[in-house]
N, C-alpha and C. Protein backbone atom coordinates (compact mmCIF):
# COMPACT_ATOMS: atom_id res chain seq x y z
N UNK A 1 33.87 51.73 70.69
CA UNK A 1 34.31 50.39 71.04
C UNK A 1 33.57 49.90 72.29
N UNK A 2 33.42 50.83 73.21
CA UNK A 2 32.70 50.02 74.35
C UNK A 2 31.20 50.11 74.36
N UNK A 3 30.29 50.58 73.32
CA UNK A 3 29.40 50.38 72.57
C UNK A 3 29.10 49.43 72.34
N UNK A 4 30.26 48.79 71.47
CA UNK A 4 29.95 47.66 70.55
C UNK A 4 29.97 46.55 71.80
N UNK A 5 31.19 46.43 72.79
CA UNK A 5 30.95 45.79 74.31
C UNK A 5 30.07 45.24 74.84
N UNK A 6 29.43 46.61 75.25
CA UNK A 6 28.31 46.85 76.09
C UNK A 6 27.04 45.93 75.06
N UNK A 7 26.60 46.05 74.22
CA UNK A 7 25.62 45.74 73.17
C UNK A 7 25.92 44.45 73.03
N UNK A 8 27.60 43.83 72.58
CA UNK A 8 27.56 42.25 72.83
C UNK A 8 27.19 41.62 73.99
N UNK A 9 27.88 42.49 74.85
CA UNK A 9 27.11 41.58 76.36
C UNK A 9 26.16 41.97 77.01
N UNK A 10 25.47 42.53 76.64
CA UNK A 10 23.93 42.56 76.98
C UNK A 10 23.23 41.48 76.00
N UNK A 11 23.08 41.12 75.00
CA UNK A 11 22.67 40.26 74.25
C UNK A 11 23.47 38.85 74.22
N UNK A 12 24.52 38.83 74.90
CA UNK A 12 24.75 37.53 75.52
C UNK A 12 23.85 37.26 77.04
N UNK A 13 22.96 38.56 77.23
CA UNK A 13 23.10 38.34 78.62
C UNK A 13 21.42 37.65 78.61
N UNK A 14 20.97 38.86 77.27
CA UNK A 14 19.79 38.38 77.31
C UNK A 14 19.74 37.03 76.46
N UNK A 15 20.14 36.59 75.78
CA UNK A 15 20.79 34.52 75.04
C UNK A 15 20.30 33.89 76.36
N UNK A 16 21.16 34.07 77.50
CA UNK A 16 21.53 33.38 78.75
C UNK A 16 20.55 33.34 79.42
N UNK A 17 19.79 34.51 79.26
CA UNK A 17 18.38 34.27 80.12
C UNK A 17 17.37 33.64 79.49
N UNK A 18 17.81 34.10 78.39
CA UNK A 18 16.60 32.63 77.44
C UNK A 18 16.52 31.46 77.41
N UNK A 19 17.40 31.16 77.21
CA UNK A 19 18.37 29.95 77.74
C UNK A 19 17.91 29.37 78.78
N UNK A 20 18.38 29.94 80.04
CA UNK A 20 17.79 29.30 81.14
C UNK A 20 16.38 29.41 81.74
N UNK A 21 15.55 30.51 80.63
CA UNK A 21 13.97 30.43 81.41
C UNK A 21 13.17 29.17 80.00
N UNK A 22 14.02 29.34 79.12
CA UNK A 22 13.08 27.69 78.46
C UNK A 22 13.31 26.48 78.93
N UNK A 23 14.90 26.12 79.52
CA UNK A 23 14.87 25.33 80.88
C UNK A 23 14.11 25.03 82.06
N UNK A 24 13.99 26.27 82.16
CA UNK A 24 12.82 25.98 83.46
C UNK A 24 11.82 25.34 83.33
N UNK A 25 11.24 26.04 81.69
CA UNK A 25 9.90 25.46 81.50
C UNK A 25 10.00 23.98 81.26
N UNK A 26 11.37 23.87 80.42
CA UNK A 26 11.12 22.04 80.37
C UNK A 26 10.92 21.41 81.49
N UNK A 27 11.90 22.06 82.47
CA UNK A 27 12.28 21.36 83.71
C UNK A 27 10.87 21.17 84.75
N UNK A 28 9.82 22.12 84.34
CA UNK A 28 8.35 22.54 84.93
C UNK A 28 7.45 21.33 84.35
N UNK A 29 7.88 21.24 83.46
CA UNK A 29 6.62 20.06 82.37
C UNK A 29 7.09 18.87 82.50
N UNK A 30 8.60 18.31 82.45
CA UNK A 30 8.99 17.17 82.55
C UNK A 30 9.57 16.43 84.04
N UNK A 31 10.22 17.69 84.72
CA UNK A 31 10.72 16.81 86.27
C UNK A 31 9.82 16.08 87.10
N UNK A 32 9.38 15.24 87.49
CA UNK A 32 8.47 13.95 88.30
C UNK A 32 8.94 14.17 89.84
N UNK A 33 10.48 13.67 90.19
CA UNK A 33 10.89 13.72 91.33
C UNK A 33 10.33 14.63 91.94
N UNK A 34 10.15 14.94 93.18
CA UNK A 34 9.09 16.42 94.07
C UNK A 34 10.57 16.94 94.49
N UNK A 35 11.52 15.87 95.01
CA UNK A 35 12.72 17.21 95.69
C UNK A 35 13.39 17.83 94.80
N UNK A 36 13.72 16.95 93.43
CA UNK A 36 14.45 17.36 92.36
C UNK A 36 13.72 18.79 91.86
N UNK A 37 12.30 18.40 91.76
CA UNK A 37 11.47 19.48 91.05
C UNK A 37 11.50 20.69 91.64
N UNK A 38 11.85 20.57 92.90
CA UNK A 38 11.98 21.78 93.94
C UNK A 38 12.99 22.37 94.00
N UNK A 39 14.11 21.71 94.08
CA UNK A 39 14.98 22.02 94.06
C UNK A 39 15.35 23.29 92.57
N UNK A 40 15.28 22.42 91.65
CA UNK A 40 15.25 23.27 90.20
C UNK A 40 14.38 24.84 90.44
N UNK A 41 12.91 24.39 90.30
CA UNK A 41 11.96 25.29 90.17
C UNK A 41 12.37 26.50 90.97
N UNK A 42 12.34 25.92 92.68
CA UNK A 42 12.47 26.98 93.47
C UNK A 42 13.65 27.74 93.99
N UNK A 43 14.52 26.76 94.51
CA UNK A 43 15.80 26.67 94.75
C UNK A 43 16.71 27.37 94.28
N UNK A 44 16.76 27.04 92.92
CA UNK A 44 17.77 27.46 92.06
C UNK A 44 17.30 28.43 91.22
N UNK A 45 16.41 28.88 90.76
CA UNK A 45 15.55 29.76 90.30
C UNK A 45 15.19 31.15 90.85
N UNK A 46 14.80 30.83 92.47
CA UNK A 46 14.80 32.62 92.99
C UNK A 46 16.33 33.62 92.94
N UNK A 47 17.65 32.42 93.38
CA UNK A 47 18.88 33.32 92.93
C UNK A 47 19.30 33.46 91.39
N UNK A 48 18.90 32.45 90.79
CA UNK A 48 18.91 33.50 89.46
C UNK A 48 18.08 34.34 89.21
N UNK A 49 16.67 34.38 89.25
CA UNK A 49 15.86 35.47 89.21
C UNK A 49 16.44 37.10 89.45
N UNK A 50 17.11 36.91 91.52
CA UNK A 50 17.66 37.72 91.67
C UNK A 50 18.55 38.15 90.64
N UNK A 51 19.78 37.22 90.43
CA UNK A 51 20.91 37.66 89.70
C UNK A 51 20.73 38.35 88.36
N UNK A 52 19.56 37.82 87.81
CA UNK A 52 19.31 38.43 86.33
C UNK A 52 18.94 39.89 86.98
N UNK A 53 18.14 40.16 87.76
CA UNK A 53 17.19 41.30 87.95
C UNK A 53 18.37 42.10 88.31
N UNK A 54 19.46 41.81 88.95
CA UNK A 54 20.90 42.48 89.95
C UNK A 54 21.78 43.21 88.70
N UNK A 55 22.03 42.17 87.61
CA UNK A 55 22.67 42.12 86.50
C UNK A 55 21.95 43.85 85.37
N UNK A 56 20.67 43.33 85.25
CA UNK A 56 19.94 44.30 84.46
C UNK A 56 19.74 45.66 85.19
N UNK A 57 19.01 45.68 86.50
CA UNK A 57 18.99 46.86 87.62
C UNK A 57 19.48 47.66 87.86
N UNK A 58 20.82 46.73 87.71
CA UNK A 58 21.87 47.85 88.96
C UNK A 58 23.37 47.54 88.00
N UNK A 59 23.84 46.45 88.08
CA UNK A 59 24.97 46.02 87.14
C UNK A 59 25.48 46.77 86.55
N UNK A 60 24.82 46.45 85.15
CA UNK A 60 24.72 47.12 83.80
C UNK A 60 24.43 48.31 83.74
N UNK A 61 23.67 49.02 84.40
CA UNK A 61 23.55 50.83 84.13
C UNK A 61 24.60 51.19 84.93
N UNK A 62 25.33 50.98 86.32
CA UNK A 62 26.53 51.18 87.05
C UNK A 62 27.83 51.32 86.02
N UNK A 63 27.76 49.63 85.45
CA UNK A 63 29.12 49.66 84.35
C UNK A 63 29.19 50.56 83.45
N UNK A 64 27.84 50.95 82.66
CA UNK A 64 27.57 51.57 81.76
C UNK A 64 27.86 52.88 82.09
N UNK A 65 27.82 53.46 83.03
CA UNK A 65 27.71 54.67 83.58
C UNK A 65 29.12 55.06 84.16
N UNK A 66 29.61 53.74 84.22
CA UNK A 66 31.69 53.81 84.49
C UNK A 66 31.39 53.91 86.12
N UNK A 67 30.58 53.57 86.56
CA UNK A 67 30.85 53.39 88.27
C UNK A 67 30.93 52.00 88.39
N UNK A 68 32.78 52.02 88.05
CA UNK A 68 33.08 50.69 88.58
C UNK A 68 32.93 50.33 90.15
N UNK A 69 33.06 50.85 90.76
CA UNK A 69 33.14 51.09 92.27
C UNK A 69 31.64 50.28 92.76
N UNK A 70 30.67 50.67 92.21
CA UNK A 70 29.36 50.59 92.69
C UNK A 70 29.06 48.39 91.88
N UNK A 71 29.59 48.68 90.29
CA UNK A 71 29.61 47.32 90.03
C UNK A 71 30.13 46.25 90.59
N UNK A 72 31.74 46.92 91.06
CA UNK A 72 32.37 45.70 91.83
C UNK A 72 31.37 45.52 93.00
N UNK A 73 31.20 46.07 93.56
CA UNK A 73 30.58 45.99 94.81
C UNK A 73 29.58 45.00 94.48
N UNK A 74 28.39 45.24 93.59
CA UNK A 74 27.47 44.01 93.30
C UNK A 74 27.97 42.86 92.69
N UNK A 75 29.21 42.93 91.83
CA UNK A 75 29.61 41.52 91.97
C UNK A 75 30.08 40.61 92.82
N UNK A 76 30.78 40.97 93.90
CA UNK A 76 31.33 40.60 94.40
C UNK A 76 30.37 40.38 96.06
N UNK A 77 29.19 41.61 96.08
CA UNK A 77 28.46 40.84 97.22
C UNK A 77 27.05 40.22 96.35
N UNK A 78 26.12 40.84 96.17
CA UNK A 78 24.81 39.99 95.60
C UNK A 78 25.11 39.43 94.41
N UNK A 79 25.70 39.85 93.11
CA UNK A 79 25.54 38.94 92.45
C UNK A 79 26.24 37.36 92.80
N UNK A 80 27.30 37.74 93.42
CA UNK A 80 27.93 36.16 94.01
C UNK A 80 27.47 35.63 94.57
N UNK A 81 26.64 36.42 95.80
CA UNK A 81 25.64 35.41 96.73
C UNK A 81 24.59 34.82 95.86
N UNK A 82 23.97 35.32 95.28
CA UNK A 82 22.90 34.71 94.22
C UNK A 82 23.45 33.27 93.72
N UNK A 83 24.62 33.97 93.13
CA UNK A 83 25.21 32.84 92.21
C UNK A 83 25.38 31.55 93.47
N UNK A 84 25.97 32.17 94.48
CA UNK A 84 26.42 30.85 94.83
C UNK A 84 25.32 30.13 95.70
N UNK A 85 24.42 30.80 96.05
CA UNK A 85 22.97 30.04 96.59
C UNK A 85 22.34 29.17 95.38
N UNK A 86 22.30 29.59 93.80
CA UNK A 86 21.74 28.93 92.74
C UNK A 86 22.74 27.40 92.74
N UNK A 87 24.19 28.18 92.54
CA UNK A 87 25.12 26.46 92.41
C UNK A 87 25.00 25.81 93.89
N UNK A 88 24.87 25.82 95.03
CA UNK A 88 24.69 25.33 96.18
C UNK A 88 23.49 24.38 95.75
N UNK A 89 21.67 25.00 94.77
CA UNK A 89 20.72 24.39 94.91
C UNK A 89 20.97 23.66 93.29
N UNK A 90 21.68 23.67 92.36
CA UNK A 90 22.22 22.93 91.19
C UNK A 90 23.08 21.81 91.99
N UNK A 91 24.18 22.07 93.19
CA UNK A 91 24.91 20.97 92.73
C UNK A 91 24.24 19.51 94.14
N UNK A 92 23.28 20.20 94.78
CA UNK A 92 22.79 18.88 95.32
C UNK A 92 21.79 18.69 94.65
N UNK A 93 21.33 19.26 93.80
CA UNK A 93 20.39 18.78 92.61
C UNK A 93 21.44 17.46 91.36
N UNK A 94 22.23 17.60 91.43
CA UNK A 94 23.33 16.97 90.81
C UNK A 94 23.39 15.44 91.62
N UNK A 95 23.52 16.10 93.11
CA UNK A 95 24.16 14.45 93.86
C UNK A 95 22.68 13.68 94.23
N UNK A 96 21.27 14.47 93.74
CA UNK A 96 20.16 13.64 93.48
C UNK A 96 20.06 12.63 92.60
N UNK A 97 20.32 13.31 91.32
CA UNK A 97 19.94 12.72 90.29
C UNK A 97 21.37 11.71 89.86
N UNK A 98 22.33 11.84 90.61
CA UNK A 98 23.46 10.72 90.86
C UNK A 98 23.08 9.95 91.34
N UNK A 99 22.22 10.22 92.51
CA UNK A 99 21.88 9.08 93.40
C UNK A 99 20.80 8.12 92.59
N UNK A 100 19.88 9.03 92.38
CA UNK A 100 18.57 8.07 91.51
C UNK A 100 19.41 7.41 90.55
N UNK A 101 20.45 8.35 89.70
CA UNK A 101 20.77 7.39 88.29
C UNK A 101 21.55 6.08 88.95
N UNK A 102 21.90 6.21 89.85
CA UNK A 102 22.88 5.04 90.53
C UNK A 102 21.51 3.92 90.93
N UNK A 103 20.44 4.35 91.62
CA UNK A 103 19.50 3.50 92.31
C UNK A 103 19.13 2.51 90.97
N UNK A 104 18.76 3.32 89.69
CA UNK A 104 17.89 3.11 88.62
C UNK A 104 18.66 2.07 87.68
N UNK A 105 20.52 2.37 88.03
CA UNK A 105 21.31 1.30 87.41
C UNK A 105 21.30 -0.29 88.39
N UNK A 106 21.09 0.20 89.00
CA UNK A 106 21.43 -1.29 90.33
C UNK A 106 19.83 -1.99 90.06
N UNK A 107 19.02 -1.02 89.78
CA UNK A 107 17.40 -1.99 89.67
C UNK A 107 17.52 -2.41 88.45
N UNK A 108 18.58 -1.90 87.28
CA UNK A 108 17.98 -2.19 85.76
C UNK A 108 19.03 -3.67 85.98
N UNK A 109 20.34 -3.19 86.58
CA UNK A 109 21.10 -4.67 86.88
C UNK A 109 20.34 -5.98 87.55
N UNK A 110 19.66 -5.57 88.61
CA UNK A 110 18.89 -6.66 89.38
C UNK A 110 18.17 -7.32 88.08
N UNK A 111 17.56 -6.31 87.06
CA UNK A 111 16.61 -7.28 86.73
C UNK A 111 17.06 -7.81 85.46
N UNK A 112 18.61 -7.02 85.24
CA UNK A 112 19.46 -7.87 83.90
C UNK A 112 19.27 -8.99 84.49
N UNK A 113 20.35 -9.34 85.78
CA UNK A 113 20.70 -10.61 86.56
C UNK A 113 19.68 -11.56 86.12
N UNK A 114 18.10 -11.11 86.82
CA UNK A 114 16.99 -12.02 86.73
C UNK A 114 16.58 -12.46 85.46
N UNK A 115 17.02 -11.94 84.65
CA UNK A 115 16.41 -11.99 83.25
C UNK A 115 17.44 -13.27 83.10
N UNK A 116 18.37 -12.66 83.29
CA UNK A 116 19.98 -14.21 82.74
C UNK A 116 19.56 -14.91 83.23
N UNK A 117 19.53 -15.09 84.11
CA UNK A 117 18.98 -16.68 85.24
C UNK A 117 17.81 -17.10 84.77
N UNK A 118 16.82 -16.36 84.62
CA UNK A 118 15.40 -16.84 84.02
C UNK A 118 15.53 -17.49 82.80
N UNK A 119 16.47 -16.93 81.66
CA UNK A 119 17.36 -17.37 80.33
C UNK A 119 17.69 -18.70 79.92
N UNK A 120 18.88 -18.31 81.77
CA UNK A 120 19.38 -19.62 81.57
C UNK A 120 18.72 -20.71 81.81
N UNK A 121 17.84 -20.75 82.75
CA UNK A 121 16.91 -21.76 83.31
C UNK A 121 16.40 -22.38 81.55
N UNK A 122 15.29 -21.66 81.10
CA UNK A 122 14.79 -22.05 79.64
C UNK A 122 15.44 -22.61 79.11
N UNK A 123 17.22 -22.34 78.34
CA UNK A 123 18.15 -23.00 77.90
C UNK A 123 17.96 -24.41 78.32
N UNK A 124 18.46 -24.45 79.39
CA UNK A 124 18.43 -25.59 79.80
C UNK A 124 17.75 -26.62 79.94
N UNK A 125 15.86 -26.55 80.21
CA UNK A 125 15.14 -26.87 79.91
C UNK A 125 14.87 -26.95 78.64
N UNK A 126 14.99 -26.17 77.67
CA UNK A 126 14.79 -26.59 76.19
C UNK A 126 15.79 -27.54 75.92
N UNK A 127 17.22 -27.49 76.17
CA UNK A 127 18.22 -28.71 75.73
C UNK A 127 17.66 -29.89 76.24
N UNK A 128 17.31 -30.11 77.49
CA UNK A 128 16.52 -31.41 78.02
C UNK A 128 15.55 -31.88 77.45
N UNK A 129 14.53 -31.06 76.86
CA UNK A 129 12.99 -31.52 76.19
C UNK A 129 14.25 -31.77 74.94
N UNK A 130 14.66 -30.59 74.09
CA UNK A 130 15.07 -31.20 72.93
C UNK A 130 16.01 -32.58 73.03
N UNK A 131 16.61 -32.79 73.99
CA UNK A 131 17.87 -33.99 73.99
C UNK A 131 16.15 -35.46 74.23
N UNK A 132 15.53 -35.47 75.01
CA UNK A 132 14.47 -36.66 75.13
C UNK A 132 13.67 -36.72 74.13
N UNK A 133 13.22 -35.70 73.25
CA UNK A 133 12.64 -35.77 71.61
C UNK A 133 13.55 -36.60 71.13
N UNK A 134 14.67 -36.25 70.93
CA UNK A 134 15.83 -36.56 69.98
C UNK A 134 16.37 -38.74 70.45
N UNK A 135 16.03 -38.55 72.04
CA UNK A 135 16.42 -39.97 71.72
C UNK A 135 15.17 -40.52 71.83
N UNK A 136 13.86 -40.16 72.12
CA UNK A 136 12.38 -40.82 71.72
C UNK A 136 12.11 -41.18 69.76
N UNK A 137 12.88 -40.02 69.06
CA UNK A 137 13.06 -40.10 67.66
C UNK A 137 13.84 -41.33 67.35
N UNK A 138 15.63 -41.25 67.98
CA UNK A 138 16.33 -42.07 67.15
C UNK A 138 15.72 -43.56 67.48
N UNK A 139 14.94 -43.54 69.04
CA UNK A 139 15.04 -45.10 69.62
C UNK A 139 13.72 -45.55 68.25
N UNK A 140 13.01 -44.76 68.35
CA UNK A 140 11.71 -44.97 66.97
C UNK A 140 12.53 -45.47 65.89
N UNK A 141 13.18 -44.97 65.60
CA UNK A 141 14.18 -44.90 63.91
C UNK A 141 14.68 -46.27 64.07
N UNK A 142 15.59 -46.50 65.37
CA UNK A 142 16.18 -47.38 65.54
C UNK A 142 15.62 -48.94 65.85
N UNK A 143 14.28 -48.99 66.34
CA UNK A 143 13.54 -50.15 66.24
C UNK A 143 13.10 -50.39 64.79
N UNK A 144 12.75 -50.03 63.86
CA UNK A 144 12.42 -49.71 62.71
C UNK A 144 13.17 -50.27 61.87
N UNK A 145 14.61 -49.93 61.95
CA UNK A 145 15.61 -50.43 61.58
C UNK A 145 16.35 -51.69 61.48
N UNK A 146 15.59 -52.02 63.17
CA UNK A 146 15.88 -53.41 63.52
C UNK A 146 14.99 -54.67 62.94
N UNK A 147 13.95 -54.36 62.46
CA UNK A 147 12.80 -54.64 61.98
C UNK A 147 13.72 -55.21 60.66
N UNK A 148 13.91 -53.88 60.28
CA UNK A 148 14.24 -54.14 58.68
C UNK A 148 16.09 -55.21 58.65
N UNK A 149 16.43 -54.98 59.69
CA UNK A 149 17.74 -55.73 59.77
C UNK A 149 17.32 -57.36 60.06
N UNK A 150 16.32 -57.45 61.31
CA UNK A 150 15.51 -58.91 61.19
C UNK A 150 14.96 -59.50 59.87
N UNK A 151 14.73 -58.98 59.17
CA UNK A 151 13.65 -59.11 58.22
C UNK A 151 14.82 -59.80 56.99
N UNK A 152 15.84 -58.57 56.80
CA UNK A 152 16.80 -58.74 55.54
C UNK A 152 17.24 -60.18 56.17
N UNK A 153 18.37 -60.64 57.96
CA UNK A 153 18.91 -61.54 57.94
C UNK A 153 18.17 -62.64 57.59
N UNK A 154 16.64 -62.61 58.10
CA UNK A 154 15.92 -63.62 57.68
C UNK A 154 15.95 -64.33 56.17
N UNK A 155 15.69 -63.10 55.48
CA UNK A 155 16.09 -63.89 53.82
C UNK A 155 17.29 -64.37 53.50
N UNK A 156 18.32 -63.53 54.12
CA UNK A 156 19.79 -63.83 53.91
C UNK A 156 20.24 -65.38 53.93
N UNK A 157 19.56 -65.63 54.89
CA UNK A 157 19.49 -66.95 55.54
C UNK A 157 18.93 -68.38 54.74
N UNK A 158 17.81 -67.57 53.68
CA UNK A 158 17.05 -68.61 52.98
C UNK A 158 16.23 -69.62 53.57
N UNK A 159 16.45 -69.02 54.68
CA UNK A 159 14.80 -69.50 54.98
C UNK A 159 13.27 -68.39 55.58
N UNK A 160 13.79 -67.43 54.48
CA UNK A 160 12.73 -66.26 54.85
C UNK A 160 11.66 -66.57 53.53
N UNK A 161 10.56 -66.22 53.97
CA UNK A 161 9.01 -66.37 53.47
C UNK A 161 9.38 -65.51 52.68
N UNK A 162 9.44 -65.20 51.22
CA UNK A 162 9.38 -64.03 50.22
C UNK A 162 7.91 -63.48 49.85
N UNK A 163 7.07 -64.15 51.03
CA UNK A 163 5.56 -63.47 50.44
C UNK A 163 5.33 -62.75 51.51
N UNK A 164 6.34 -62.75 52.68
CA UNK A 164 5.73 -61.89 53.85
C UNK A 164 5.96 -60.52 53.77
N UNK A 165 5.21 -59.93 54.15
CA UNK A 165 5.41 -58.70 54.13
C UNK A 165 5.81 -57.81 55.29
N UNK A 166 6.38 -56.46 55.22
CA UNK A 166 6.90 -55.73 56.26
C UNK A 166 6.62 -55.11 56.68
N UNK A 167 5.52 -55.31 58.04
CA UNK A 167 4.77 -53.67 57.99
C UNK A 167 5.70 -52.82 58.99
N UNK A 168 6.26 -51.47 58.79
CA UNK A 168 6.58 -50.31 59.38
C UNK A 168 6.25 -49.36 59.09
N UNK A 169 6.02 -48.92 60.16
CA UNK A 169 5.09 -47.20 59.56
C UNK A 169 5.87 -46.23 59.77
């Protein structure tokens, strides 16, 4: 039974390190920021390094070997210090990329804002050009009309010329 233990969590242990060294590499190829990148790469990376190496070294052949005495001891001084120097350089790596995502929302807002206003401006200007088309059209339509309203009362009247003609274009 503690075979089967030992063998699950070593192969969770080695998952976990896989895990976090193909991270790295993303984190190596894709991070831009220089403090962020540092932070990750170096920061947070030499105490896990340690901790994996603490874990495999000394840990695991201690447990394995039933010297709890010698394991507690590394958990409780290096592997914790590791650990907690790695989350120390994770979690202001955290209140970075809070900060940028916060900077990056307030610039994408600035330039929503500008975009609306720029929007609205056009709107408005297009209703104006379209509203002065629209009465340059009807006043056209509407002289035209008047033409043809002069023209009809004229005959109405009987004393309109029936040979004249109407020019509107």
């Amino acid at each position: 039974a503690f075979y089967d233990y030992y063998t699950t969590e070593k192969y969770k242990l080695a998952s976990l390190k896989k895990d976090y060294y193909d991270r790295q590499k993303y984190w190596a190829e894709n991070l831009v920021d220089k403090k962020q990148r540092t932070l990750m790469l170096e920061g947070a990376r030499k105490p896990s390094d340690l901790f994996f190496q603490t874990i495999e070294k000394e840990f695991l052949p201690a447990y394995n070997s039933g010297d709890m005495a010698k394991a507690a001891s590394l958990s409780s001084g290096i592997l914790k210090a590791s650990y907690d120097e790695h989350r120390k350089s994770i979690d202001e790596l955290v209140t970075l990329a809070n900060a940028k995502a916060a900077a990056d929302e307030d610039k994408a807002n600035g330039f929503l804002s500008s975009a609306s206003w720029v929007m609205g401006v056009v709107i408005v200007i297009s209703l104006v050009v379209t509203t002065l088309f629209a009465i340059l059209i009807a006043g056209d339509i509407m002289r035209k009309i008047g033409k043809i309203s002069f023209a009809v009362r004229d005959l109405e009247a009987g004393d309109g010329d029936l040979t004249k003609r109407l020019k509107i274009e």
